[in-house]
Structure formats: structure tokens, C-alpha cells
PDB file of N, CA and C in Angstrom:
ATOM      1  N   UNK A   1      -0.977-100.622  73.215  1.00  0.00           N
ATOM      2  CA  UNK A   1      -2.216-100.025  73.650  1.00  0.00           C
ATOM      3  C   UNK A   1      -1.951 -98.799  74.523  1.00  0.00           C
ATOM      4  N   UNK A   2      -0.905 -98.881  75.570  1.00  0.00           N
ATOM      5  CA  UNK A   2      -0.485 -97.800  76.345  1.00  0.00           C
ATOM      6  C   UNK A   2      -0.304 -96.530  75.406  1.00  0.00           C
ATOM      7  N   UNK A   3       0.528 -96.882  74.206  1.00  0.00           N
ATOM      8  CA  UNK A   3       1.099 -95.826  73.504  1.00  0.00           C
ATOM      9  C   UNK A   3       0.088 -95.168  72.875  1.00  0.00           C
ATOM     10  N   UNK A   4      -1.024 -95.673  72.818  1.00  0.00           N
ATOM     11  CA  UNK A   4      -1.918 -95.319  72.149  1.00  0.00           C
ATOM     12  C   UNK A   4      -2.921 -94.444  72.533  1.00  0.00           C
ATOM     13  N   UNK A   5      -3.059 -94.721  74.032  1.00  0.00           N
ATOM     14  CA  UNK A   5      -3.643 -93.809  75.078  1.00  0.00           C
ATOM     15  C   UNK A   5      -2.985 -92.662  75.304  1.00  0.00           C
ATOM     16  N   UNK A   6      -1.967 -92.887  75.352  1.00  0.00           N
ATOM     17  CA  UNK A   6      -0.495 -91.986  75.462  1.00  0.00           C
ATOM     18  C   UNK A   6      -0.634 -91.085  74.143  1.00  0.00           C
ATOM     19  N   UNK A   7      -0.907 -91.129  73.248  1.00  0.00           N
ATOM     20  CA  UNK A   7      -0.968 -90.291  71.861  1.00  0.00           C
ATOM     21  C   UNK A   7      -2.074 -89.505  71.864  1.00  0.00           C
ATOM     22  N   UNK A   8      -3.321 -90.155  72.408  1.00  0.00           N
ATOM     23  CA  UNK A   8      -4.562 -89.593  72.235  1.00  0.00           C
ATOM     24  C   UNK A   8      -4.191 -88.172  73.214  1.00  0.00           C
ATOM     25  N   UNK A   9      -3.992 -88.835  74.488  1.00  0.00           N
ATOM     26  CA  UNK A   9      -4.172 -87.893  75.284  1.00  0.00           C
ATOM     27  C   UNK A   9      -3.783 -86.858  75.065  1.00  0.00           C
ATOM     28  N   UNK A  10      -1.808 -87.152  74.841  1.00  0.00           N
ATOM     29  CA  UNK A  10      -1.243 -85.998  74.174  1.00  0.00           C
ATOM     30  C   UNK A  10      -2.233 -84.814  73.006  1.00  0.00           C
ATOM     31  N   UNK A  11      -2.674 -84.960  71.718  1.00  0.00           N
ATOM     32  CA  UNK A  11      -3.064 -84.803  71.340  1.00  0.00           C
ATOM     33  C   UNK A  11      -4.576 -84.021  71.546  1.00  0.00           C
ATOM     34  N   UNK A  12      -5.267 -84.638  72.309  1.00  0.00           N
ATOM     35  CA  UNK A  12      -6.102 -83.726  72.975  1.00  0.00           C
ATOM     36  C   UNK A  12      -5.702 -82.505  73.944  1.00  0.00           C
ATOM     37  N   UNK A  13      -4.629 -82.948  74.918  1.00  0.00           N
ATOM     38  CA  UNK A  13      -4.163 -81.703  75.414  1.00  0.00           C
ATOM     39  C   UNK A  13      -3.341 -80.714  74.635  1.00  0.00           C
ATOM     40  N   UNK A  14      -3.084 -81.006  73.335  1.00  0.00           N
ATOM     41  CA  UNK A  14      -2.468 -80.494  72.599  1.00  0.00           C
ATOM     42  C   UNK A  14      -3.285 -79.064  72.126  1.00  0.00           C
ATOM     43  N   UNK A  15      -4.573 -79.965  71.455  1.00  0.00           N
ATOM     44  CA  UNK A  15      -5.759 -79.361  70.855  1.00  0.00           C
ATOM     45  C   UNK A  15      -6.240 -78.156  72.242  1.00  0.00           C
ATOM     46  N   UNK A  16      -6.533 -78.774  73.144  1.00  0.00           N
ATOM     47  CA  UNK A  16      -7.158 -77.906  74.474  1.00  0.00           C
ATOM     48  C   UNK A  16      -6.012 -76.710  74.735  1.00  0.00           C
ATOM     49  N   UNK A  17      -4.772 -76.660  74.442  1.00  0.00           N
ATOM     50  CA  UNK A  17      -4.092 -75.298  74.503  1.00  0.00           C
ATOM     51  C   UNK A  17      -4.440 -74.530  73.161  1.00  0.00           C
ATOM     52  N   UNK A  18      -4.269 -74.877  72.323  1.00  0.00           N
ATOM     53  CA  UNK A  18      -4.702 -73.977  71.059  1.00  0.00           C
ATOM     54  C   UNK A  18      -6.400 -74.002  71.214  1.00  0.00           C
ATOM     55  N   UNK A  19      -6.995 -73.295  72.114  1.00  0.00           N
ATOM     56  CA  UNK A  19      -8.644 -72.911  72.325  1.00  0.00           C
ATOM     57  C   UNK A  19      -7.759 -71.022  72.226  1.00  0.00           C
ATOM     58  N   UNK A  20      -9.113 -70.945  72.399  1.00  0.00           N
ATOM     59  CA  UNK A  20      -9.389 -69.497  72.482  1.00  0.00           C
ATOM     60  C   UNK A  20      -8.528 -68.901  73.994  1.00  0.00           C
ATOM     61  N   UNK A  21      -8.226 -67.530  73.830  1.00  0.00           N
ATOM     62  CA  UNK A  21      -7.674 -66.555  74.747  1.00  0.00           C
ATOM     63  C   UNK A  21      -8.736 -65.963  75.438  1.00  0.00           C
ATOM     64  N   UNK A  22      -9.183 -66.110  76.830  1.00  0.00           N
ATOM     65  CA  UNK A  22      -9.804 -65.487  77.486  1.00  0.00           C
ATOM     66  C   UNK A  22      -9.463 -64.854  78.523  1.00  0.00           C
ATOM     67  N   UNK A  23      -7.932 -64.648  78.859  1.00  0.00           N
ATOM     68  CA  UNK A  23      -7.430 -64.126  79.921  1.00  0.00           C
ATOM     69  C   UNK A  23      -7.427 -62.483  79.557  1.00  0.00           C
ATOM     70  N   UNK A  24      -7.369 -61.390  80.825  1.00  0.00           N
ATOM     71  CA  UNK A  24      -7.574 -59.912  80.715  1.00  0.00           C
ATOM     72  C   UNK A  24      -6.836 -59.535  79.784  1.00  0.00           C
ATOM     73  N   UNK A  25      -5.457 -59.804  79.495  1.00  0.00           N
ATOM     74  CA  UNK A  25      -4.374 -59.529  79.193  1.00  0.00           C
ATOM     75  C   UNK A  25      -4.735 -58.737  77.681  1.00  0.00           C
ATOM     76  N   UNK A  26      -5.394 -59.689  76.963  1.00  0.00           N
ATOM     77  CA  UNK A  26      -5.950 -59.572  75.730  1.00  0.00           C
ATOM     78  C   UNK A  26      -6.860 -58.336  75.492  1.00  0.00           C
ATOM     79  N   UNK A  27      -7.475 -58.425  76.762  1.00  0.00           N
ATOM     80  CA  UNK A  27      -8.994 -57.045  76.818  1.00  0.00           C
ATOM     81  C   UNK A  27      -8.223 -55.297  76.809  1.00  0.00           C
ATOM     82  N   UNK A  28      -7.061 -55.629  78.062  1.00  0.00           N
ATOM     83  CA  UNK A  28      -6.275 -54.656  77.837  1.00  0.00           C
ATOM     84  C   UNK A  28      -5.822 -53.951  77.035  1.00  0.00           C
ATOM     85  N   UNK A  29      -5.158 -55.045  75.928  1.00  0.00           N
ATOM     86  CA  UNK A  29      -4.403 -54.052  75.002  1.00  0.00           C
ATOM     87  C   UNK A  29      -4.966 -53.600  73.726  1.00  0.00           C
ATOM     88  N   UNK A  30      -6.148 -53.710  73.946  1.00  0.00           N
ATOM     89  CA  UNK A  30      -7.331 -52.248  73.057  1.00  0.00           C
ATOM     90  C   UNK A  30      -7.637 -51.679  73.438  1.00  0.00           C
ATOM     91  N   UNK A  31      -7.871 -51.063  75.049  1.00  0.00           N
ATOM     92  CA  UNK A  31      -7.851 -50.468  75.756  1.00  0.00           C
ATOM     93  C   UNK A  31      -6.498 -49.210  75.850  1.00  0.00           C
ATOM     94  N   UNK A  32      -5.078 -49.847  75.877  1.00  0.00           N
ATOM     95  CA  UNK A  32      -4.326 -48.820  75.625  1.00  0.00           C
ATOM     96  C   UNK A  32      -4.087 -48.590  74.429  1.00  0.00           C
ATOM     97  N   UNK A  33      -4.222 -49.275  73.211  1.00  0.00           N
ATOM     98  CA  UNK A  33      -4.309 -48.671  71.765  1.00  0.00           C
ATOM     99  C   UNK A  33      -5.194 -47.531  71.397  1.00  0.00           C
ATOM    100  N   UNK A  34      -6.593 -47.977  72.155  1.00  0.00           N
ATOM    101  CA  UNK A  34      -7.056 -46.895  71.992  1.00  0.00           C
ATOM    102  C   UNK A  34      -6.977 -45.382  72.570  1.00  0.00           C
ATOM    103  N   UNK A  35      -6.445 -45.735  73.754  1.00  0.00           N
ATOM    104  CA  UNK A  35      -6.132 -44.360  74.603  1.00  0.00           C
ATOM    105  C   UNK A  35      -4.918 -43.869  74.087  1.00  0.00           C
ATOM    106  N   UNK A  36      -3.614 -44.316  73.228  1.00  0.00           N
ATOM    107  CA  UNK A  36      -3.372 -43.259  72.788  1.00  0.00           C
ATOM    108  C   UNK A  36      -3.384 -43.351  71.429  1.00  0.00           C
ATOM    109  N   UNK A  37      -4.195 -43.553  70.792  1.00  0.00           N
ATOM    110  CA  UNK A  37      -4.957 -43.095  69.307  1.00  0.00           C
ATOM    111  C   UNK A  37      -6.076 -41.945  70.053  1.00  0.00           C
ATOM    112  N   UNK A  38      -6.516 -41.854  70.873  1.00  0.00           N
ATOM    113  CA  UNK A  38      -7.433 -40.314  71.101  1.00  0.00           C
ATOM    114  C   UNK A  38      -5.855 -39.625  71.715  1.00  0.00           C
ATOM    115  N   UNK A  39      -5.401 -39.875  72.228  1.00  0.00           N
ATOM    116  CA  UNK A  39      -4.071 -38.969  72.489  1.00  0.00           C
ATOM    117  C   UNK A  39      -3.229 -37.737  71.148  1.00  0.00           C
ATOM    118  N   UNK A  40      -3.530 -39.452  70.191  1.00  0.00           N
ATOM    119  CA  UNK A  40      -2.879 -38.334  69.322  1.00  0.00           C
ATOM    120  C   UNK A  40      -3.772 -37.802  68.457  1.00  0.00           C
ATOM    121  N   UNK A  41      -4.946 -37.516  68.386  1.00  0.00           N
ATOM    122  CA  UNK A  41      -5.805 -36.822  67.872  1.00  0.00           C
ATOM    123  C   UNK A  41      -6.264 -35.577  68.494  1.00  0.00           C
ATOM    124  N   UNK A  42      -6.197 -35.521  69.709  1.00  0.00           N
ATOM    125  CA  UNK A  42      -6.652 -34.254  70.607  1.00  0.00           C
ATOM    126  C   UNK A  42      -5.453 -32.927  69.729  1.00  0.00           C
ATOM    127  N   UNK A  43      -6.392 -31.974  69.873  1.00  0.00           N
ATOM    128  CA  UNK A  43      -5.515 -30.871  68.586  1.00  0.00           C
ATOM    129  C   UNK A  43      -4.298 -30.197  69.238  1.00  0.00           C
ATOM    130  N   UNK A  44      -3.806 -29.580  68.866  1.00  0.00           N
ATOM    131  CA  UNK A  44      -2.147 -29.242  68.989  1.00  0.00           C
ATOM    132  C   UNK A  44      -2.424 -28.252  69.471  1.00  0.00           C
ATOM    133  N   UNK A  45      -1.741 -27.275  70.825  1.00  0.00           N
ATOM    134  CA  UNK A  45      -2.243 -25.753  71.620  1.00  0.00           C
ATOM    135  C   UNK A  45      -1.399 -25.349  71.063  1.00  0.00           C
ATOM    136  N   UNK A  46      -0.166 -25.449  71.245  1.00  0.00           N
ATOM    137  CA  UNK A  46       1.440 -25.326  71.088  1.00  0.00           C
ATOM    138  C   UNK A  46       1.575 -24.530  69.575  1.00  0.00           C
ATOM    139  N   UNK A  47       2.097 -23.180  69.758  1.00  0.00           N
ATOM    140  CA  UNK A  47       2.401 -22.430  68.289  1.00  0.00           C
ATOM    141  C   UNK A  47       3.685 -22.829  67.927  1.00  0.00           C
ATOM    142  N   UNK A  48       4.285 -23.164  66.758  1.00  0.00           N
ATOM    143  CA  UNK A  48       5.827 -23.540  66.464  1.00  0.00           C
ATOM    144  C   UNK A  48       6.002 -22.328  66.142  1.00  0.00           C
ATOM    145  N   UNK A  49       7.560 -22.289  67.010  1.00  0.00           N
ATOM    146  CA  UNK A  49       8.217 -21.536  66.837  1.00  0.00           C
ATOM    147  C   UNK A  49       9.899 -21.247  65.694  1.00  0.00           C
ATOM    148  N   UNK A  50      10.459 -20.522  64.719  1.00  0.00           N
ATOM    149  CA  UNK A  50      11.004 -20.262  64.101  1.00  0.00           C
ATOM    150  C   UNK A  50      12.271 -20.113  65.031  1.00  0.00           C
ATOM    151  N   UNK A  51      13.511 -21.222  64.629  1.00  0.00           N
ATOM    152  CA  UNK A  51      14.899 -20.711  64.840  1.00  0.00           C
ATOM    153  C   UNK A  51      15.690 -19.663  63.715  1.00  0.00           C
ATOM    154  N   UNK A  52      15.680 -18.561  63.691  1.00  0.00           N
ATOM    155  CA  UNK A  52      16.274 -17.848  62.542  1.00  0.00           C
ATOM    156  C   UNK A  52      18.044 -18.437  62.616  1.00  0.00           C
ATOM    157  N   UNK A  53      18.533 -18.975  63.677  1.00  0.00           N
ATOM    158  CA  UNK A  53      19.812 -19.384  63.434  1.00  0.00           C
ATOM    159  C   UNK A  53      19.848 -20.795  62.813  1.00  0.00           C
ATOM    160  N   UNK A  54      19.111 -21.533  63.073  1.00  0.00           N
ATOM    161  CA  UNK A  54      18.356 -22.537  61.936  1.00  0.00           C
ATOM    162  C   UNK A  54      18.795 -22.531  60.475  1.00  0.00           C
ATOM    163  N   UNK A  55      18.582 -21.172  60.226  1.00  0.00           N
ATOM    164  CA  UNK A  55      18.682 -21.338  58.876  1.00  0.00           C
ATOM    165  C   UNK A  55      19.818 -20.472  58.406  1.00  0.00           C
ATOM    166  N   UNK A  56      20.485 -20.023  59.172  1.00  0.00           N
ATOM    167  CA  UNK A  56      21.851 -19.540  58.746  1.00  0.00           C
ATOM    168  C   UNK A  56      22.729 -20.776  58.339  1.00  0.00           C
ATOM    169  N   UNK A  57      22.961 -21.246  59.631  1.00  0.00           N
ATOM    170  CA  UNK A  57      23.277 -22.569  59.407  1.00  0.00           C
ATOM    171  C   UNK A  57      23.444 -24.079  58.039  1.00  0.00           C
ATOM    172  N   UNK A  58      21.820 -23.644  58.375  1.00  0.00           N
ATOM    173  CA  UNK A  58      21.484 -24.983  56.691  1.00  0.00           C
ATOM    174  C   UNK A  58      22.290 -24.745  55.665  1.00  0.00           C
ATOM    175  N   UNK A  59      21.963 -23.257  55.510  1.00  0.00           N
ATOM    176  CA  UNK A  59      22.513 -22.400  54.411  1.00  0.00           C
ATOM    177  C   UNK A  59      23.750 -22.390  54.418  1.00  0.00           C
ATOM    178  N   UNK A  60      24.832 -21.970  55.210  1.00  0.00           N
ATOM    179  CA  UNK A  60      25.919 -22.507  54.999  1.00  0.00           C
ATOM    180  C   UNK A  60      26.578 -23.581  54.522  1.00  0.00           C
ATOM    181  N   UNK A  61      26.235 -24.488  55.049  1.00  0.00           N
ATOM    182  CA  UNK A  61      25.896 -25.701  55.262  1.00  0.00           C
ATOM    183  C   UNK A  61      25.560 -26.512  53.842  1.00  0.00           C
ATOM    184  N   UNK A  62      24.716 -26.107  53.581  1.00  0.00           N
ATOM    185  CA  UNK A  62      23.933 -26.665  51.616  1.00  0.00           C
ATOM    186  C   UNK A  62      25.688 -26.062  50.978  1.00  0.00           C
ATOM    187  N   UNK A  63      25.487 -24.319  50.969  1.00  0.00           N
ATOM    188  CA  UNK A  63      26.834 -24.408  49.981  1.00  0.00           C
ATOM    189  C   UNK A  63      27.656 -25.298  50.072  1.00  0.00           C
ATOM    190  N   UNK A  64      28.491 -25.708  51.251  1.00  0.00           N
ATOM    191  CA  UNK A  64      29.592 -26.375  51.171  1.00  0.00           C
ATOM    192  C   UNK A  64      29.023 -27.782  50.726  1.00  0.00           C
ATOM    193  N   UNK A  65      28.247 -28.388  51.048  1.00  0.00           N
ATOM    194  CA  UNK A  65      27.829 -29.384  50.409  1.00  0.00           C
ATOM    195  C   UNK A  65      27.732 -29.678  49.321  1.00  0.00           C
ATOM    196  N   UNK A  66      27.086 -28.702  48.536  1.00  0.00           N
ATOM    197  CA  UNK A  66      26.123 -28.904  46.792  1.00  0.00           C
ATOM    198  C   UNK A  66      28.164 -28.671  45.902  1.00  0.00           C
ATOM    199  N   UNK A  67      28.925 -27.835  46.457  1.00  0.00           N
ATOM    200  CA  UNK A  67      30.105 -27.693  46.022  1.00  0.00           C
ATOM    201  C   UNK A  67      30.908 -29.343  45.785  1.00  0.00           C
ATOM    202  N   UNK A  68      31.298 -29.502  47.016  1.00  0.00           N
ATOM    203  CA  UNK A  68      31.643 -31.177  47.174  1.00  0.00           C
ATOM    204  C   UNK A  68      30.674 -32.171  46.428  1.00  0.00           C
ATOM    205  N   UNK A  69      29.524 -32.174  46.390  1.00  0.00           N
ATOM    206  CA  UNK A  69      28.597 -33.323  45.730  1.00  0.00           C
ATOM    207  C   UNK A  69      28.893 -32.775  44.235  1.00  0.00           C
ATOM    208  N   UNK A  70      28.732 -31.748  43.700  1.00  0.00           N
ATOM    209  CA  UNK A  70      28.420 -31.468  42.457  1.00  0.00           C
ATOM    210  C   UNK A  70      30.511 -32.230  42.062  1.00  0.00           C
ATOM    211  N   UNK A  71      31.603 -31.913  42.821  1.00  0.00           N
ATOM    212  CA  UNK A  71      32.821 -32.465  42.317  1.00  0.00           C
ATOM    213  C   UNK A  71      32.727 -33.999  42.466  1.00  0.00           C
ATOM    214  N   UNK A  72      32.168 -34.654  43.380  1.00  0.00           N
ATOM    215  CA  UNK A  72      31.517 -36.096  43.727  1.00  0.00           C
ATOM    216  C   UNK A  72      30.694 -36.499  42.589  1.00  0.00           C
ATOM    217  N   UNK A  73      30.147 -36.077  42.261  1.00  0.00           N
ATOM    218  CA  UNK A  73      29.142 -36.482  41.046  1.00  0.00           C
ATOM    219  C   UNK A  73      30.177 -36.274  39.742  1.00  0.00           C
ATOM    220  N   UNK A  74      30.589 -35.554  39.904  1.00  0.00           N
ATOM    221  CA  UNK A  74      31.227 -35.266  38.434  1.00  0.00           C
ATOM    222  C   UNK A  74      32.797 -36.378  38.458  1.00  0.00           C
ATOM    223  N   UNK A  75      33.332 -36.242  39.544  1.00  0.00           N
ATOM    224  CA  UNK A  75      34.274 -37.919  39.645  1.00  0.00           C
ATOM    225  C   UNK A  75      33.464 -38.950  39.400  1.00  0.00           C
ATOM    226  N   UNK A  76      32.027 -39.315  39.623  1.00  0.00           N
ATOM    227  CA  UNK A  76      31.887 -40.303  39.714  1.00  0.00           C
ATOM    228  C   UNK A  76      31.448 -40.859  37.877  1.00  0.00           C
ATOM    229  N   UNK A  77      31.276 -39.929  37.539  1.00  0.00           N
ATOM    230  CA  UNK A  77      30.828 -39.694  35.879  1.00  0.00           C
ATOM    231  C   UNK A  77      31.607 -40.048  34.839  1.00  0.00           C
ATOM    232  N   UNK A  78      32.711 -39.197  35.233  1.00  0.00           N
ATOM    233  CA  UNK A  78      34.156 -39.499  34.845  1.00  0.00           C
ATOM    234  C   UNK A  78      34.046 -40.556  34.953  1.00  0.00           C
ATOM    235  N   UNK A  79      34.484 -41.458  35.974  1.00  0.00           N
ATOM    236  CA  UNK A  79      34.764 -42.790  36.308  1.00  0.00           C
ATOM    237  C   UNK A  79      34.176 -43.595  35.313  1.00  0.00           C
ATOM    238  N   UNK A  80      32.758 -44.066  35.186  1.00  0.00           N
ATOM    239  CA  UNK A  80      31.652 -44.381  34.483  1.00  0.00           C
ATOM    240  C   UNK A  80      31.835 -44.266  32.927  1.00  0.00           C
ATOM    241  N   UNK A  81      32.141 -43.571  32.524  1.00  0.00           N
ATOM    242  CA  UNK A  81      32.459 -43.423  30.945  1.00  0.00           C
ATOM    243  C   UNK A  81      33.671 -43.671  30.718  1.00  0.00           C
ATOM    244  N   UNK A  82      34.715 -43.510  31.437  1.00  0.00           N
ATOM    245  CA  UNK A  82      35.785 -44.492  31.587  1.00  0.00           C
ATOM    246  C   UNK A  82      35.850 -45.978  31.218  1.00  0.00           C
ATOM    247  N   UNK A  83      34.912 -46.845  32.298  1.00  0.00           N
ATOM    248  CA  UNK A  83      34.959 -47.991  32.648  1.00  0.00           C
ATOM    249  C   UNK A  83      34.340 -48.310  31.561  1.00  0.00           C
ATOM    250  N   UNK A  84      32.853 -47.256  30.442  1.00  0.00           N
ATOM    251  CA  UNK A  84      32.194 -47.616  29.822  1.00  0.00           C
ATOM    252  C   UNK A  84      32.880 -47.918  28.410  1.00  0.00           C
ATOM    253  N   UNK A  85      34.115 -46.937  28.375  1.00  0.00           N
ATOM    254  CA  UNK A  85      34.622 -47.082  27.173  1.00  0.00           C
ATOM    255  C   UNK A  85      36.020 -47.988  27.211  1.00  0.00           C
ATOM    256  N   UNK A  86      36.388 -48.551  28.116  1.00  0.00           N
ATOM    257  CA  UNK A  86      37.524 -49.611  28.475  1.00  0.00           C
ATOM    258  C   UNK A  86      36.502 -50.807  28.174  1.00  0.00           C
ATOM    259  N   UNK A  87      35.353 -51.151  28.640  1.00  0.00           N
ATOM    260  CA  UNK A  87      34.120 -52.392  27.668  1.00  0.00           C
ATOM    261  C   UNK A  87      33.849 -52.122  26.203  1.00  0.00           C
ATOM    262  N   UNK A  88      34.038 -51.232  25.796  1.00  0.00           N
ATOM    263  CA  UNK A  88      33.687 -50.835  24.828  1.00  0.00           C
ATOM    264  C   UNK A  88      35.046 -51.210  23.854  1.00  0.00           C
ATOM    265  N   UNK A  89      36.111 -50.957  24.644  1.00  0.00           N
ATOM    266  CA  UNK A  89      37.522 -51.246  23.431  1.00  0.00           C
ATOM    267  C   UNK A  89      37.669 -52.544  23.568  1.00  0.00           C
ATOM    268  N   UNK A  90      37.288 -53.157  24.967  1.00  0.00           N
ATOM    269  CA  UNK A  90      37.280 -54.752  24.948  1.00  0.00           C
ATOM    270  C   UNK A  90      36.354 -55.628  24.409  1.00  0.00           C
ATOM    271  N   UNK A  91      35.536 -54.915  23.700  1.00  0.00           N
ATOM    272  CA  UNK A  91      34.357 -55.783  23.054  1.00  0.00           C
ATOM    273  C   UNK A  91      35.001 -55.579  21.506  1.00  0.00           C
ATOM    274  N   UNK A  92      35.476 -54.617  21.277  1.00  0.00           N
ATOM    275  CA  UNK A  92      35.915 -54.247  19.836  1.00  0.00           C
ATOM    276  C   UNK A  92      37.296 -54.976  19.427  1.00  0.00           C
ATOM    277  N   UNK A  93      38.170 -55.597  20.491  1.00  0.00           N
ATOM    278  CA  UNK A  93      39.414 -56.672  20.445  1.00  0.00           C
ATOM    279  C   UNK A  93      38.831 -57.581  20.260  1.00  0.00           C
ATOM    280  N   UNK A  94      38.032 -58.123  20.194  1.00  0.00           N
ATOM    281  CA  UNK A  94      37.123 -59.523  20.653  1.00  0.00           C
ATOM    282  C   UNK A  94      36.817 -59.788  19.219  1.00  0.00           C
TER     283      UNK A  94
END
């Protein structure tokens, strides 16, 4: 019978924590969601400005790259029709 009282109770205090949230805590944080959602909507003053060394740079930069990728790509191709035709002679032993 004890255990039984003992279960209920549990169980009800169980139920009585899973109620509803009424503490501030909750009210708050739509309060700062919303303050900066108008934050980031207020319009932009600020003109962007152009690094012309920016793009010296890139540009350099892309050549040496697209050089190396385009020999990268083309090893890796190689490779691939390789491997494709080493399956290919091993399916034809078979």
C-alpha cells in the first residue's frame, strides 16, 4: 500500500513538472530575437569600397591554380581509365 502511495505521488509530481513555462526567461528571448531581426533590417549607410590589389592578387593566384588543377584533373583521368581498363581485362580472363 505504501508503494503505492509512493508511485502515485511520484507520478503526479512527475506530471506537475512537465506544466507549462511561466518564468521571464521565456518572455525574454523574443524580445532579443526580435531586436536583432530589426537590427538587421535597418538599411546599410556604409558605401563598399574596391581593393584594386584584391584583384591583382586573385588573378595571379587563379593562373597558378587552373595550371596545377587542369595537370590534377588530367592525372586523375589517366588514373581512371587505367583502373577502368585493368576491370575491363579482368572481366575478359574470367
Amino acid at each position: 500500500m505504501k508503494f503505492h502511495i509512493a508511485a502515485v505521488a511520484a507520478a503526479s509530481l512527475a506530471l506537475a513538472a512537465c506544466g507549462s513555462s511561466n518564468d521571464a526567461s521565456t518572455e525574454a528571448e523574443a524580445d532579443t530575437v526580435e531586436v536583432a531581426a530589426d537590427e538587421a533590417m535597418e538599411p546599410v549607410t556604409e558605401v563598399p569600397v574596391a581593393d584594386p590589389a584584391a584583384d591583382l592578387e586573385a588573378a595571379a593566384d587563379d593562373a597558378a591554380t587552373s595550371e596545377a588543377e587542369a595537370a590534377s584533373v588530367q592525372a586523375a583521368g589517366d588514373e581512371a581509365a587505367a583502373t577502368a581498363e585493368a576491370a575491363l581485362d579482368a572481366m575478359n580472363e574470367e
